[in-house]
Protein backbone atom coordinates (compact mmCIF):
# COMPACT_ATOMS: atom_id res chain seq x y z
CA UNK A 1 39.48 58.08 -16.50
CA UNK A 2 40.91 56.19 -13.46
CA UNK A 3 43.06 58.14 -10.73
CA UNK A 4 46.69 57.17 -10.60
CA UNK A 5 46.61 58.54 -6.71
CA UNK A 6 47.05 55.00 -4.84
CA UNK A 7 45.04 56.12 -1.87
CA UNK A 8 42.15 57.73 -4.61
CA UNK A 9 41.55 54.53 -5.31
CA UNK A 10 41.22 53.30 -1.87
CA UNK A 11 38.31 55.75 -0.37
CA UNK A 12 35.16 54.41 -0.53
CA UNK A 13 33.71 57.73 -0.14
CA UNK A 14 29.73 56.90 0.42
CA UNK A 15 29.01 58.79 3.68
CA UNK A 16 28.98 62.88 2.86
CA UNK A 17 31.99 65.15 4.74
CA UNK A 18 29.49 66.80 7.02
CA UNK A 19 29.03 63.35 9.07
CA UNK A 20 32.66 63.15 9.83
CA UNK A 21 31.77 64.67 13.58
CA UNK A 22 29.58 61.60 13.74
CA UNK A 23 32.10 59.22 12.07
CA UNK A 24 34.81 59.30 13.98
CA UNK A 25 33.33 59.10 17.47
CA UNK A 26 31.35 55.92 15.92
CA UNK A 27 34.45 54.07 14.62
CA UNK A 28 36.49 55.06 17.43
CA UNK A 29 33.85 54.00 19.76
CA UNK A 30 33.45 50.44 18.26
CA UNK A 31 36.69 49.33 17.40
CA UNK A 32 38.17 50.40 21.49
CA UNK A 33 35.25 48.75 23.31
CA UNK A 34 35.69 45.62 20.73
CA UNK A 35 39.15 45.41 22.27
CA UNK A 36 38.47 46.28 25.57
CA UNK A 37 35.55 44.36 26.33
CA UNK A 38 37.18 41.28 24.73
CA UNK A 39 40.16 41.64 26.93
CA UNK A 40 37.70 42.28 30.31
CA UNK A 41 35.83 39.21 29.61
CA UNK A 42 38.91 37.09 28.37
CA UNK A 43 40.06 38.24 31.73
CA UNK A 44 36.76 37.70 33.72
CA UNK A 45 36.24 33.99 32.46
CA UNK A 46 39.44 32.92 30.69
CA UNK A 47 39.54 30.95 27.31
CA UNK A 48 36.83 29.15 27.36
CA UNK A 49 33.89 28.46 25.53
CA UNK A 50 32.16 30.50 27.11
CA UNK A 51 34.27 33.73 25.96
CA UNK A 52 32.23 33.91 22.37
CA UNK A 53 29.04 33.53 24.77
CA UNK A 54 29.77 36.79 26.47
CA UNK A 55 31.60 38.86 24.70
CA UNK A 56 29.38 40.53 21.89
CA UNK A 57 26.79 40.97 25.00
CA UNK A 58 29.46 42.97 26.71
CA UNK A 59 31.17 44.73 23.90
CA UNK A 60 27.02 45.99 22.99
CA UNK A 61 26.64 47.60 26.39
CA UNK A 62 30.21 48.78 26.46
CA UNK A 63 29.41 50.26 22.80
CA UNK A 64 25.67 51.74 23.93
CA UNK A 65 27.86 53.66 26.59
CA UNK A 66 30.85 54.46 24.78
CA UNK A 67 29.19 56.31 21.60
CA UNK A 68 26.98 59.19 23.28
CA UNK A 69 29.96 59.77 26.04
CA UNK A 70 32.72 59.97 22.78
CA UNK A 71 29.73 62.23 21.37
CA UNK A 72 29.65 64.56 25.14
CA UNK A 73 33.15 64.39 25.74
CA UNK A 74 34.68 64.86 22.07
CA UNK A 75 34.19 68.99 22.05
CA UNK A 76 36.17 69.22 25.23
CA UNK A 77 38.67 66.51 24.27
CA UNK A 78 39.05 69.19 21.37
CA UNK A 79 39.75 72.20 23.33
CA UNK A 80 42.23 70.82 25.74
CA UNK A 81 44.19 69.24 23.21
CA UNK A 82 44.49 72.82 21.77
CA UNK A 83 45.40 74.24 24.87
CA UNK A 84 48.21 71.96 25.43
CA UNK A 85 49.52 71.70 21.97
CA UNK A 86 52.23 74.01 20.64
CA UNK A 87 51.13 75.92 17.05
CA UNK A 88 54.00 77.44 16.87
């Protein structure tokens, strides 16, 4: 019997809920140095050839660092966001 939920239907729902600490952090991690290491080489060299030459070189390393620091830095992240947000 299908769903008639609109966003049911959506969810590809493959990966099990207790990887979502180790989800997040990864999609985060490569779709903000995708955009960021696109617009520091854009910046770096212009648009030029070149740009498709060096980008997915820099957006690797910028990933390799980005993923294990997101993975470090998320409990923290956590806690202060709790500290400075109202629950009342």
């Amino acid at each position: 019997m299908k769903s008639s939920n609109p966003s049911a239907r959506r969810r590809l729902g493959f990966i099990p809920a207790r990887h979502a600490n180790l989800v997040m952090p990864f999609l985060l991690s490569v779709l903000m140095t995708c955009v960021v290491s696109l617009i520091s080489t854009l910046r770096g060299v212009g648009f030029t050839s070149r740009l498709f030459d060096l980008w997915p070189s820099a957006w690797g390393l910028s990933w390799l660092v980005a993923f294990p620091t997101l993975l470090l830095v998320l409990p923290l992240v956590k806690k202060l966001t709790a500290l400075l947000i109202d629950q009342g």
